[in-house]
C-alpha atoms as a PDB file:
ATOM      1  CA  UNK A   1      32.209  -7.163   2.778  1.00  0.00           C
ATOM      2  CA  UNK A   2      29.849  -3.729   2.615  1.00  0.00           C
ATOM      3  CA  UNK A   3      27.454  -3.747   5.330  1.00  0.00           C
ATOM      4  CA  UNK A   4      24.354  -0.953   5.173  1.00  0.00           C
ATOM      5  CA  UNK A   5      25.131   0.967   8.345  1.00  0.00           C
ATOM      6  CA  UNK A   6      22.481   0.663  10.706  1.00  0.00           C
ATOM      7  CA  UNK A   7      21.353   4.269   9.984  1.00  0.00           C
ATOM      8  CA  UNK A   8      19.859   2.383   6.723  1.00  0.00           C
ATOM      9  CA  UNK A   9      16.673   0.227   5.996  1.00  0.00           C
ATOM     10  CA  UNK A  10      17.811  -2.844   4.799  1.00  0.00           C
ATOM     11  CA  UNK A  11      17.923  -3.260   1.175  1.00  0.00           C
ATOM     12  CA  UNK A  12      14.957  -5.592   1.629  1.00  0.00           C
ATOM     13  CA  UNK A  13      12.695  -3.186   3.248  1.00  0.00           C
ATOM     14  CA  UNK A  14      13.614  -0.622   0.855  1.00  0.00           C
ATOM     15  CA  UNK A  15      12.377  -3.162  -1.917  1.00  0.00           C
ATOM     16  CA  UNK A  16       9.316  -3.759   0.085  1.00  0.00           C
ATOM     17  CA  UNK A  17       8.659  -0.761   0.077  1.00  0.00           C
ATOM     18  CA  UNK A  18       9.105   0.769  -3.705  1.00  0.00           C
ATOM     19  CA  UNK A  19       7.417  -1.815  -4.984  1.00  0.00           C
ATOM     20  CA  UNK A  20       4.663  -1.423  -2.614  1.00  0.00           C
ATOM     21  CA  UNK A  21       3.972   1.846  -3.901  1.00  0.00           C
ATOM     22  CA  UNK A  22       4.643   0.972  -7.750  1.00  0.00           C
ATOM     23  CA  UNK A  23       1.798  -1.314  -7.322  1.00  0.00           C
ATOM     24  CA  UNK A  24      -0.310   0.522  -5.544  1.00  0.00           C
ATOM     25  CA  UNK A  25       0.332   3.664  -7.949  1.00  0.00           C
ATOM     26  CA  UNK A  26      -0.804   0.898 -10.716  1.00  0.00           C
ATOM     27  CA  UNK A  27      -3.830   0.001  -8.775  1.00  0.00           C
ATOM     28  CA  UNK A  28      -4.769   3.473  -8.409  1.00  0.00           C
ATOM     29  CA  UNK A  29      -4.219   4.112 -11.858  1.00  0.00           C
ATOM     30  CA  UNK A  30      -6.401   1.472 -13.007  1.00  0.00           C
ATOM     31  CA  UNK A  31      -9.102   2.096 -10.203  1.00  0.00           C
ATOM     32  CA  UNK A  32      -9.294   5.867 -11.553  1.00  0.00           C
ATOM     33  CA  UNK A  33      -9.562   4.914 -15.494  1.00  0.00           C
ATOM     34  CA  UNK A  34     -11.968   1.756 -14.808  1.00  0.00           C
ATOM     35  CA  UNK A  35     -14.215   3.641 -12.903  1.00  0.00           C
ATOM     36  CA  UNK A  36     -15.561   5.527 -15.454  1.00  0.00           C
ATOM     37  CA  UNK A  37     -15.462   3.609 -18.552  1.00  0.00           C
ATOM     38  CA  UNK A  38     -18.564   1.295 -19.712  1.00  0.00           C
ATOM     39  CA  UNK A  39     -18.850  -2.227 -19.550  1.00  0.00           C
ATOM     40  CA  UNK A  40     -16.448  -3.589 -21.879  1.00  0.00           C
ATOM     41  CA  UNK A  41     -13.917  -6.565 -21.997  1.00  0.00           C
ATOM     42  CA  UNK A  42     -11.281  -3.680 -21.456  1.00  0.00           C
ATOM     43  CA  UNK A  43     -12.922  -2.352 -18.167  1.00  0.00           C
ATOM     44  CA  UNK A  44     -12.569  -6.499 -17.038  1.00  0.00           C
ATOM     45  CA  UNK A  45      -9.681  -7.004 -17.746  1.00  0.00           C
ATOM     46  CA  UNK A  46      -8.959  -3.752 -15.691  1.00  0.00           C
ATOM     47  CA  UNK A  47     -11.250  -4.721 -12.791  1.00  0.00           C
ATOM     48  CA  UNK A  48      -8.898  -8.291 -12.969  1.00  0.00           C
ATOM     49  CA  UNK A  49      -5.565  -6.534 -13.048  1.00  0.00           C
ATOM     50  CA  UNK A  50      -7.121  -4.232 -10.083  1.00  0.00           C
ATOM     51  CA  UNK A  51      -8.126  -7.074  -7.856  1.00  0.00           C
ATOM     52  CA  UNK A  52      -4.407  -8.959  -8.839  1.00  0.00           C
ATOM     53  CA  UNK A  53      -2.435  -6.128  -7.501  1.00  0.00           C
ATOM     54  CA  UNK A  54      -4.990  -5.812  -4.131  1.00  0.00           C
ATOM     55  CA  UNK A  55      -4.091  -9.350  -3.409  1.00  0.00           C
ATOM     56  CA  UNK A  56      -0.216  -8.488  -4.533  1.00  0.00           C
ATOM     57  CA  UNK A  57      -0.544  -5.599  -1.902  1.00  0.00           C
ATOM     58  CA  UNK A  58      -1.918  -7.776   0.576  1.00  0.00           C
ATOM     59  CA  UNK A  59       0.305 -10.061   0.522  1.00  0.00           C
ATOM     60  CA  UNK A  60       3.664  -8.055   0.235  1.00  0.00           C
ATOM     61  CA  UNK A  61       1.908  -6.000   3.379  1.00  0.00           C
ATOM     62  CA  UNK A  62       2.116  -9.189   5.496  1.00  0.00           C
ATOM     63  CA  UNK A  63       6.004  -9.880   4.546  1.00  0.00           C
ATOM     64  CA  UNK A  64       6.582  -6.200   5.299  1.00  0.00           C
ATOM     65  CA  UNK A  65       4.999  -6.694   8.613  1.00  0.00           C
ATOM     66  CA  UNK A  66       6.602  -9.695   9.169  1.00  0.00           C
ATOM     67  CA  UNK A  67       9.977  -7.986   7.977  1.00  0.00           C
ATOM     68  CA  UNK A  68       9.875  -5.514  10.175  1.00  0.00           C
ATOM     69  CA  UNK A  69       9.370  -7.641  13.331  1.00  0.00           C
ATOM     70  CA  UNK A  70      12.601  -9.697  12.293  1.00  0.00           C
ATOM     71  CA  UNK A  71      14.261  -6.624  11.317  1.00  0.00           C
ATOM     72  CA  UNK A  72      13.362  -3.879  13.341  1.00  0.00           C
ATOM     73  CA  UNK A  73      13.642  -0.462  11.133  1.00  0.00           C
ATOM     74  CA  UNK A  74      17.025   1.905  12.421  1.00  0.00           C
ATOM     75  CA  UNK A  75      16.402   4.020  14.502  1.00  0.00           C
ATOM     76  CA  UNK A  76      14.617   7.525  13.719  1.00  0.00           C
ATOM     77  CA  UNK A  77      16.300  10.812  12.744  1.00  0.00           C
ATOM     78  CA  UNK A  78      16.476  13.496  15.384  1.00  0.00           C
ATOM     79  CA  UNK A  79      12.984  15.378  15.554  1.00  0.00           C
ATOM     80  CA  UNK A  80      11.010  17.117  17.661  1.00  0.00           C
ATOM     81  CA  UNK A  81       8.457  14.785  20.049  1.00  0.00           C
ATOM     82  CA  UNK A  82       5.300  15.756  18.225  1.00  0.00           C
ATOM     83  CA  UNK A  83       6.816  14.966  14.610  1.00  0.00           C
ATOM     84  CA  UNK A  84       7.915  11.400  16.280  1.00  0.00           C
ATOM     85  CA  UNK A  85       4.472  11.007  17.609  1.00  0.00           C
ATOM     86  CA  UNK A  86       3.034  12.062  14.245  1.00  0.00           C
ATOM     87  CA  UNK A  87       5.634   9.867  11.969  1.00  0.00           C
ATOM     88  CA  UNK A  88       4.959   6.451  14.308  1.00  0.00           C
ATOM     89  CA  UNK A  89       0.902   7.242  13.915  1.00  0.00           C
ATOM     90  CA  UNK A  90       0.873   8.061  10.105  1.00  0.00           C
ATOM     91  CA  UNK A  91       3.184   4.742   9.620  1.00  0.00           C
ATOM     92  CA  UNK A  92       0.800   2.965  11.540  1.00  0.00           C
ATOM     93  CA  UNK A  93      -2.248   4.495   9.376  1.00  0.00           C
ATOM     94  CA  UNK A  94      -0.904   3.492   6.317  1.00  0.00           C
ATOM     95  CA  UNK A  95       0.308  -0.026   7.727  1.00  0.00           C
ATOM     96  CA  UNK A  96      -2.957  -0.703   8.243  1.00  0.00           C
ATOM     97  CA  UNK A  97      -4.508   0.719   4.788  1.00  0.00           C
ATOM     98  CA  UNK A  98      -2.438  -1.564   2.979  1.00  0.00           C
ATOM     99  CA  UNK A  99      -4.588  -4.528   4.709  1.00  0.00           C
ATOM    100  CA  UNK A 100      -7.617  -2.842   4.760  1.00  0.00           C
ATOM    101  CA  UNK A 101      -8.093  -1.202   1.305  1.00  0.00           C
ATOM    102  CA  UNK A 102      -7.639  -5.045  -0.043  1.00  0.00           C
ATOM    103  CA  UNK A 103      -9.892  -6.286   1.895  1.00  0.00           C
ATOM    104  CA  UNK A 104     -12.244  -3.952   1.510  1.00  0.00           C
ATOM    105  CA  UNK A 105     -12.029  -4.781  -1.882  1.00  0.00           C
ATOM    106  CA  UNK A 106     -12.112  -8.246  -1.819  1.00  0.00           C
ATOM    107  CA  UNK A 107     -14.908  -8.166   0.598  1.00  0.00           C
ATOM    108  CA  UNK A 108     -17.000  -6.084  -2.288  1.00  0.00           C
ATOM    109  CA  UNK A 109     -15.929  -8.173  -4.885  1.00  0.00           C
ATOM    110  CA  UNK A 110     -17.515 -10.974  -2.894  1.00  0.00           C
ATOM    111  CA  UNK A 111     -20.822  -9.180  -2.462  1.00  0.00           C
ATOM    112  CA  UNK A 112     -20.803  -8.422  -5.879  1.00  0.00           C
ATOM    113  CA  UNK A 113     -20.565 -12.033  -6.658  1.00  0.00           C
ATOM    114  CA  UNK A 114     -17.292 -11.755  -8.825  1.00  0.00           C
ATOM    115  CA  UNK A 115     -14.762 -14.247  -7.421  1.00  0.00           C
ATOM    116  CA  UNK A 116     -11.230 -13.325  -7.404  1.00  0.00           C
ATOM    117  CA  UNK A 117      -8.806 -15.734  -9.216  1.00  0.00           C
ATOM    118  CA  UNK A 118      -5.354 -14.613  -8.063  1.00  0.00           C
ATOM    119  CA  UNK A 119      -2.978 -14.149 -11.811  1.00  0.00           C
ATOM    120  CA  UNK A 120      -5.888 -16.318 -13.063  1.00  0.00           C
ATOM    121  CA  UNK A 121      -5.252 -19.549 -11.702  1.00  0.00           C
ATOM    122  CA  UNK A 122      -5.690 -18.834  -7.792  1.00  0.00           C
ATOM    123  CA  UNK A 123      -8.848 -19.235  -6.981  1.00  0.00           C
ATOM    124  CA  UNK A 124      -9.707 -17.073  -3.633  1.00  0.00           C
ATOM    125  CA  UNK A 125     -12.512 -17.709  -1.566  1.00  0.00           C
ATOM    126  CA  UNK A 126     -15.149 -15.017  -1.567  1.00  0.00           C
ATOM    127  CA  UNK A 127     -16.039 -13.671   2.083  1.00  0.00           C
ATOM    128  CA  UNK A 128     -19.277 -13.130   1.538  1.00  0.00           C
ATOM    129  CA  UNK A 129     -22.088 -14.375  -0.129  1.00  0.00           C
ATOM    130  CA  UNK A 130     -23.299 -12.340  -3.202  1.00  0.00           C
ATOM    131  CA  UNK A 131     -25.771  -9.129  -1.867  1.00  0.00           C
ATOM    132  CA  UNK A 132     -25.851  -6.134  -3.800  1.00  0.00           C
ATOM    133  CA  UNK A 133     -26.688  -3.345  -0.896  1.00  0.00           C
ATOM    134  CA  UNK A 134     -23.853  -4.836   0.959  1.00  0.00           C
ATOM    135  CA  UNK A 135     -21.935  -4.463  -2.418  1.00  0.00           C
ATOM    136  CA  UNK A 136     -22.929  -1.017  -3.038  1.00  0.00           C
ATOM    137  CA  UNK A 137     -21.918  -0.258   0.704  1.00  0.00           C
ATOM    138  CA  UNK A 138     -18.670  -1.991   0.669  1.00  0.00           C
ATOM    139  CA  UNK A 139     -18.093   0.041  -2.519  1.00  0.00           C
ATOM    140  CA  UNK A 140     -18.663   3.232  -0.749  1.00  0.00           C
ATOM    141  CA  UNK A 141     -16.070   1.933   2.001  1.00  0.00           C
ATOM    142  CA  UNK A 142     -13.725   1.232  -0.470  1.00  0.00           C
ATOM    143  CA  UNK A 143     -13.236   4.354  -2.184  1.00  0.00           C
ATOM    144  CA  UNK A 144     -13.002   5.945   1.219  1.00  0.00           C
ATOM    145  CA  UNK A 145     -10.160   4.050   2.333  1.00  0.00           C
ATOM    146  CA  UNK A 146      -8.573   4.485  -0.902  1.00  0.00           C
ATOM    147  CA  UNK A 147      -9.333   8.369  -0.562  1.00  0.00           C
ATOM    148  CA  UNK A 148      -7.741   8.141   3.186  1.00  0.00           C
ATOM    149  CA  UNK A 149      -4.778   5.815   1.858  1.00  0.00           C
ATOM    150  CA  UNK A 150      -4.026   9.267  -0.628  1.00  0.00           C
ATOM    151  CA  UNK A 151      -4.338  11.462   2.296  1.00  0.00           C
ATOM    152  CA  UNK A 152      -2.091   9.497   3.829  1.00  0.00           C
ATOM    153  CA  UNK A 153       0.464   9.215   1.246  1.00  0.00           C
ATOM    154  CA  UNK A 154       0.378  12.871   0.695  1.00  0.00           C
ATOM    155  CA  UNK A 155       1.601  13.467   4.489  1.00  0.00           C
ATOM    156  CA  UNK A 156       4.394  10.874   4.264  1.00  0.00           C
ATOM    157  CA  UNK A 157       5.419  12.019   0.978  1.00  0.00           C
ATOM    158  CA  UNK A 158       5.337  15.736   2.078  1.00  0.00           C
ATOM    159  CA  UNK A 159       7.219  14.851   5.515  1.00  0.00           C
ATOM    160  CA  UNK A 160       9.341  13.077   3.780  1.00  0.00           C
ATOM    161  CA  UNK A 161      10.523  16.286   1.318  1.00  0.00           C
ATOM    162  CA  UNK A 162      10.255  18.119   4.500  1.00  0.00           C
ATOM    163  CA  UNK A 163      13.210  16.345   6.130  1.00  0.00           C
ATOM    164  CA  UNK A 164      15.477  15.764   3.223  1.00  0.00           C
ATOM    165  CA  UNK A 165      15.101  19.464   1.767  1.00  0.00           C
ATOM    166  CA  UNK A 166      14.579  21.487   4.789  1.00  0.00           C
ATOM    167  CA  UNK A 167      15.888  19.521   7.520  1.00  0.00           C
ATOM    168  CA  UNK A 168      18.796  17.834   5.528  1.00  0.00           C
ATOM    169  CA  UNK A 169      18.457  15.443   8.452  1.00  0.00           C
ATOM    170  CA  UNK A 170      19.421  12.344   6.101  1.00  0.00           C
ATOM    171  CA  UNK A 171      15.768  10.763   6.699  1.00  0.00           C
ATOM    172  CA  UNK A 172      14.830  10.138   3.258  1.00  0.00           C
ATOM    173  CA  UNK A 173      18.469   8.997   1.449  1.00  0.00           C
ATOM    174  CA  UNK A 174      17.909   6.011   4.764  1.00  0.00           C
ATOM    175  CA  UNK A 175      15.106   4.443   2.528  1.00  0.00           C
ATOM    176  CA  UNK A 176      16.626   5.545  -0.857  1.00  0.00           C
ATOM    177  CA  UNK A 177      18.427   2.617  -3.000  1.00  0.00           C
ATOM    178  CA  UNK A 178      22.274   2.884  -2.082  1.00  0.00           C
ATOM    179  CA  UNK A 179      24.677   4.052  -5.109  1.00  0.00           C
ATOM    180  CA  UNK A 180      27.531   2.899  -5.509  1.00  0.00           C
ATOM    181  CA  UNK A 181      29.822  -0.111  -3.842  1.00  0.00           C
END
């Protein structure tokens, strides 16, 4: 029987995790194209898809968490204490972008008075009742965090290259898809 050594993520973090950032790559491709087209059945049906993958984020978010408490991640690569400290707080940051960006979106939609029907037969409850200067704020708070969730990304991404092309330290092939039996 082949075991992942526990130098590994399990192979169902690892799938958390890719398709965590497939959809949110989607989302963020749709959020950048919808934005600036006018009002037209294709811009819906973009704002729909949009909102679908939010609550897809969501929820995958809350199995990783869940995951990760019933499977605790290996243990890190050797580093220096400040790149530790920096790798727990920027996995913390993101951890909790992938709840708040949704609901920061959800929350607008809500203000906006659009209810969200989850792959269009899910109805979700709107948090709020329909205001359009909450709306417009919420907005505003929404493309931040989505701004900050990039920033964020960025530094993983970039640590990430860091340790597997300078450091060779193995960090990166630990969350890679294994090859081979």
């Amino acid at each position: 029987m082949n075991t992942v050594p526990e130098t590994h993520y399990s192979a169902t973090a690892k799938w958390l995790h890719w398709l965590t950032l497939l959809l949110m790559l989607g989302g963020y491709t749709l959020g950048f194209i919808m934005a600036d087209l006018p009002v037209s059945p294709t811009r819906l049906k973009m704002f729909v898809s949009h909102k679908w993958i939010g609550v897809t984020v969501f929820l995958l978010s809350l199995i990783r968490v869940l995951w990760r408490l019933a499977v605790p991640p290996p243990q890190p690569v050797a580093m220096p204490a400040w790149q530790r400290l920096a790798s727990e707080y920027t996995h913390r940051a993101i951890y909790l972008m992938l709840f708040l960006l949704p609901l920061s979106g959800w929350l607008m939609s809500s203000a906006h008075g659009f209810q969200t029907v989850y792959l269009g037969v899910l109805p979700i409850p709107d948090l709020l009742h329909k205001d359009k200067a909450l709306a417009e704020t919420l907005e505003e708070v929404h493309e931040s965090f989505a701004l900050l969730m990039l920033a964020l990304l960025a530094v993983h991404v970039a640590a990430a290259l860091k340790h597997h092309l300078i450091d060779h330290d193995g960090s990166l092939r630990r969350m890679l898809p294994r090859r081979g039996a």
